[in-house]
N, C-alpha and C. Protein backbone atom coordinates (compact mmCIF):
# COMPACT_ATOMS: atom_id res chain seq x y z
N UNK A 1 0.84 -1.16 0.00
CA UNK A 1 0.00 0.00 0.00
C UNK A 1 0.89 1.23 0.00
N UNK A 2 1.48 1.61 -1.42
CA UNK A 2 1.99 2.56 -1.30
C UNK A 2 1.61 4.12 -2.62
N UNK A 3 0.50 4.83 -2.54
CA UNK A 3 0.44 5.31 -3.88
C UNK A 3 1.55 6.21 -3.86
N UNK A 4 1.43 6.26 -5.57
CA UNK A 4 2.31 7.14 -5.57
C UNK A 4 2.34 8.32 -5.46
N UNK A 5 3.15 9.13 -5.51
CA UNK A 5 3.32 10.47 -4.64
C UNK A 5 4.25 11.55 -5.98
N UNK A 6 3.47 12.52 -5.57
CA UNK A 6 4.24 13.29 -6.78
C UNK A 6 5.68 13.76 -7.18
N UNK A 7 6.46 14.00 -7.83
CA UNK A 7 7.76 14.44 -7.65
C UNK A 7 7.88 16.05 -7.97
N UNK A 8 7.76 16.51 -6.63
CA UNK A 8 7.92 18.09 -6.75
C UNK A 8 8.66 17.82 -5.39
N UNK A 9 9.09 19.39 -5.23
CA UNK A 9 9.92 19.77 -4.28
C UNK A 9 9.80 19.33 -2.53
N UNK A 10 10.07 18.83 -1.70
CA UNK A 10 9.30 18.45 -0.47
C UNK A 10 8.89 19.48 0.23
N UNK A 11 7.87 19.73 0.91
CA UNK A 11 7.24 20.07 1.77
C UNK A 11 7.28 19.96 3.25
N UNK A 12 8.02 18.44 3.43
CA UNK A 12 7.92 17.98 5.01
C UNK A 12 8.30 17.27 5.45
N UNK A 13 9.15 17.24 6.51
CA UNK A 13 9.95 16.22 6.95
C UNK A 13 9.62 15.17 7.97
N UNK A 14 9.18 14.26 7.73
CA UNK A 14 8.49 13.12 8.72
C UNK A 14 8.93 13.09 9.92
N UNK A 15 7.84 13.72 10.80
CA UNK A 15 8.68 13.47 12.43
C UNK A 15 8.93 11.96 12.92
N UNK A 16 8.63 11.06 12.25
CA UNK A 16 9.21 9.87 12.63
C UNK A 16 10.86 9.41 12.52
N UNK A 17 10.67 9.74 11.11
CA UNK A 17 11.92 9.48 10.10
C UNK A 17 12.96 10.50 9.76
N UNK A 18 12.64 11.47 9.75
CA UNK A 18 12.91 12.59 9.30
C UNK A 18 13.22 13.11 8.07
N UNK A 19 12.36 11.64 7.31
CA UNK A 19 12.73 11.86 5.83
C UNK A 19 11.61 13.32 4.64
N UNK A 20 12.86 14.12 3.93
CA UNK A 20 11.61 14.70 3.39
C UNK A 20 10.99 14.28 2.18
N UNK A 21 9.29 14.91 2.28
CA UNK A 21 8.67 14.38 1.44
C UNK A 21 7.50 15.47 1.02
N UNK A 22 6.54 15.18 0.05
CA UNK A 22 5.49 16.37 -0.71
C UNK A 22 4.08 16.37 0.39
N UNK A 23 3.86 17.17 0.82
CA UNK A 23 2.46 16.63 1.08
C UNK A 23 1.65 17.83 -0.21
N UNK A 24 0.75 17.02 -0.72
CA UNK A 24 -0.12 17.65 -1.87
C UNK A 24 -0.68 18.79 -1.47
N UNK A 25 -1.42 19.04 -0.43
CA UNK A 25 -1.52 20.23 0.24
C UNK A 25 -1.44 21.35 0.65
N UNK A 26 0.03 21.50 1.00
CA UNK A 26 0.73 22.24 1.19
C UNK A 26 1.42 22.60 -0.26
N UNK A 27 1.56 21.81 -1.26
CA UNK A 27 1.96 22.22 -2.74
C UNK A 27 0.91 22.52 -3.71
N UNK A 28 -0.36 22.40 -2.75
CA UNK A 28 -1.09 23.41 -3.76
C UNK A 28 -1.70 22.33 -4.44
N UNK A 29 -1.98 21.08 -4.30
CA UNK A 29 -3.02 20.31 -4.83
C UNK A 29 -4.31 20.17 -4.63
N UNK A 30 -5.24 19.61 -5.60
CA UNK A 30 -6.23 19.40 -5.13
C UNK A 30 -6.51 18.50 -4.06
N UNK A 31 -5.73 17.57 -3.98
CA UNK A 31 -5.71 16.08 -2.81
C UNK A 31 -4.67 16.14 -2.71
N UNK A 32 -4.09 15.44 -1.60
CA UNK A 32 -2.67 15.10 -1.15
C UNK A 32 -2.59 13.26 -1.35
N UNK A 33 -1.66 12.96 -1.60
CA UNK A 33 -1.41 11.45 -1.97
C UNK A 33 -2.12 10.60 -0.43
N UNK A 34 -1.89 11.01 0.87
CA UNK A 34 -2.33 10.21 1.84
C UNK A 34 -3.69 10.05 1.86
N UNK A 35 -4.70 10.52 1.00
CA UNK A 35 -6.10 10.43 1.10
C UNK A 35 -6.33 9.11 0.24
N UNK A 36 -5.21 8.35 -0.39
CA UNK A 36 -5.72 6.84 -1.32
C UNK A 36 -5.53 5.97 -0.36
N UNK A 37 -4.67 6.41 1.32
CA UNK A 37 -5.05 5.45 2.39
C UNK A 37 -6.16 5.64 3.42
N UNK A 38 -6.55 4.11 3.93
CA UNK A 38 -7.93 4.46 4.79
C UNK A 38 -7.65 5.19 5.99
N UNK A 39 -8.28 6.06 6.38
CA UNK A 39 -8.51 6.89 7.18
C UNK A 39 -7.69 5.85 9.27
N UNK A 40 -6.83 6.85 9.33
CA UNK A 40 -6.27 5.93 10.45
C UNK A 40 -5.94 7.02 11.59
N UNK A 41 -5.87 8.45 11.04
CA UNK A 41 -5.05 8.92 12.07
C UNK A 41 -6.03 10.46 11.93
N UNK A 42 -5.99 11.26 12.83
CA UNK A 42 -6.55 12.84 12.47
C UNK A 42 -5.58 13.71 11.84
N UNK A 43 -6.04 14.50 10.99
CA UNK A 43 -5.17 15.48 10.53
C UNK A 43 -5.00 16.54 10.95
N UNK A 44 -3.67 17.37 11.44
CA UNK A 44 -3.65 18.14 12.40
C UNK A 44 -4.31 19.58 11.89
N UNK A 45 -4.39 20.50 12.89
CA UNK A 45 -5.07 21.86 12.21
C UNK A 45 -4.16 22.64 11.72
N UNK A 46 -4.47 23.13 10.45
CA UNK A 46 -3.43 23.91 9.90
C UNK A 46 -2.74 24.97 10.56
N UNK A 47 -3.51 25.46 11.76
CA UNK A 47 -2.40 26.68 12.35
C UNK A 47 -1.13 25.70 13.72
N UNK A 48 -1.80 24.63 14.11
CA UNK A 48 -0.85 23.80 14.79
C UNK A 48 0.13 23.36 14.31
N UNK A 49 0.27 23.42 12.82
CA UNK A 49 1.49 22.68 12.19
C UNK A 49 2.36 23.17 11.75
N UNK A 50 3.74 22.93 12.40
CA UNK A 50 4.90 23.84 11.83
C UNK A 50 5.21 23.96 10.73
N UNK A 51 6.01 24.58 10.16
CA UNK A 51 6.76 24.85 9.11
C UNK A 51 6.93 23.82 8.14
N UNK A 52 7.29 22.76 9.09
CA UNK A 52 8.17 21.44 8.57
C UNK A 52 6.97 20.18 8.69
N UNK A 53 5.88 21.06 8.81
CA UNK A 53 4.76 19.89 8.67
C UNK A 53 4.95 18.92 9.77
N UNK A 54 3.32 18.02 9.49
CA UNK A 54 3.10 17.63 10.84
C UNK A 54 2.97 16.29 10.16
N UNK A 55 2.72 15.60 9.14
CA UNK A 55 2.35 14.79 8.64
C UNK A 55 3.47 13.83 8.39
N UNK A 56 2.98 12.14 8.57
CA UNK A 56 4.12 11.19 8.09
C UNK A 56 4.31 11.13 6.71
N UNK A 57 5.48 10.78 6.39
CA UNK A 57 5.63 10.19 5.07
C UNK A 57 5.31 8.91 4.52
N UNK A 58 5.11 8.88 3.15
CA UNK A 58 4.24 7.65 2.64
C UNK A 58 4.79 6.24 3.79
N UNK A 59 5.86 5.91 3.53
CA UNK A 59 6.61 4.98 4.65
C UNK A 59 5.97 5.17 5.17
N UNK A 60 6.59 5.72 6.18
CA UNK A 60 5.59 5.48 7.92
C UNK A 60 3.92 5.64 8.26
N UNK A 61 3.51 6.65 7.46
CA UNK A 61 2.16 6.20 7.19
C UNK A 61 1.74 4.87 7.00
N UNK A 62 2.31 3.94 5.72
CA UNK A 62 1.91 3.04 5.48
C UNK A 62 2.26 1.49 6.78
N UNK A 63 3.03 2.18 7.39
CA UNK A 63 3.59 1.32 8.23
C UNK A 63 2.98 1.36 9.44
N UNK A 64 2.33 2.81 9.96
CA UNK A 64 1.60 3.18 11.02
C UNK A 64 0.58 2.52 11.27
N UNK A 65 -0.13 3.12 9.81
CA UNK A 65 -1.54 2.39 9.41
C UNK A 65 -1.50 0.39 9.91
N UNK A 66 -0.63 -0.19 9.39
CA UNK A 66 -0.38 -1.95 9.36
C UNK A 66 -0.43 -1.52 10.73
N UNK A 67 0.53 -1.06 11.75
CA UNK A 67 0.63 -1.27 12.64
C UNK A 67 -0.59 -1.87 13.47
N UNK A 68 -1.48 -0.11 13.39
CA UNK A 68 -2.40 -0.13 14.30
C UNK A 68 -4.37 -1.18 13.53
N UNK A 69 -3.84 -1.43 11.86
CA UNK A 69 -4.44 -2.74 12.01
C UNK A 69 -4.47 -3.96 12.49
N UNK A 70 -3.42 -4.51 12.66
CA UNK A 70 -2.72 -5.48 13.50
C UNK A 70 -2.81 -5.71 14.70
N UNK A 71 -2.90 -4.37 15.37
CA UNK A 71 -3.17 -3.96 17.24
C UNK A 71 -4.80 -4.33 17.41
N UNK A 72 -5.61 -4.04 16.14
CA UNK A 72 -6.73 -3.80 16.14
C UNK A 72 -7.41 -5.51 15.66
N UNK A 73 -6.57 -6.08 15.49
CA UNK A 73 -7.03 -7.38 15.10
C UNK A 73 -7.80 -7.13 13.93
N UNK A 74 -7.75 -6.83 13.21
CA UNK A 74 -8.41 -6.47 11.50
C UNK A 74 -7.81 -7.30 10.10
């Protein structure tokens, strides 16, 4: 479960990982790539989120998400 993700400039550096990455959003898309996964986590409010974004990258998203299916017995 990984869509793909656009190749423009990054936007944000994964507070997990610290890897950077686009969020669509913040670059001015209509959708951001994390909306082709199911809904797992809240999205923070735009004035709470720093600079460097608040959001995981596809990785850890996708890895978050397994996680807490797994915890969840699903």
């Amino acid at each position: 479960m990984n869509p793909s993700v656009p190749d423009v400039t990054p936007t944000n550096f994964c507070p997990r990982c610290g890897v950077a990455f686009t969020c669509g959003m913040r670059a001015g898309e209509a959708a951001c790539w994390c909306a082709a996964y199911p809904a797992a986590f809240a999205v923070p409010a735009a004035e709470s989120v720093p600079d460097s974004g608040a959001c995981y990258c596809p990785t850890c998203l996708a890895e978050l998400i397994e996680a807490r299916r797994a915890a969840s017995g699903r």
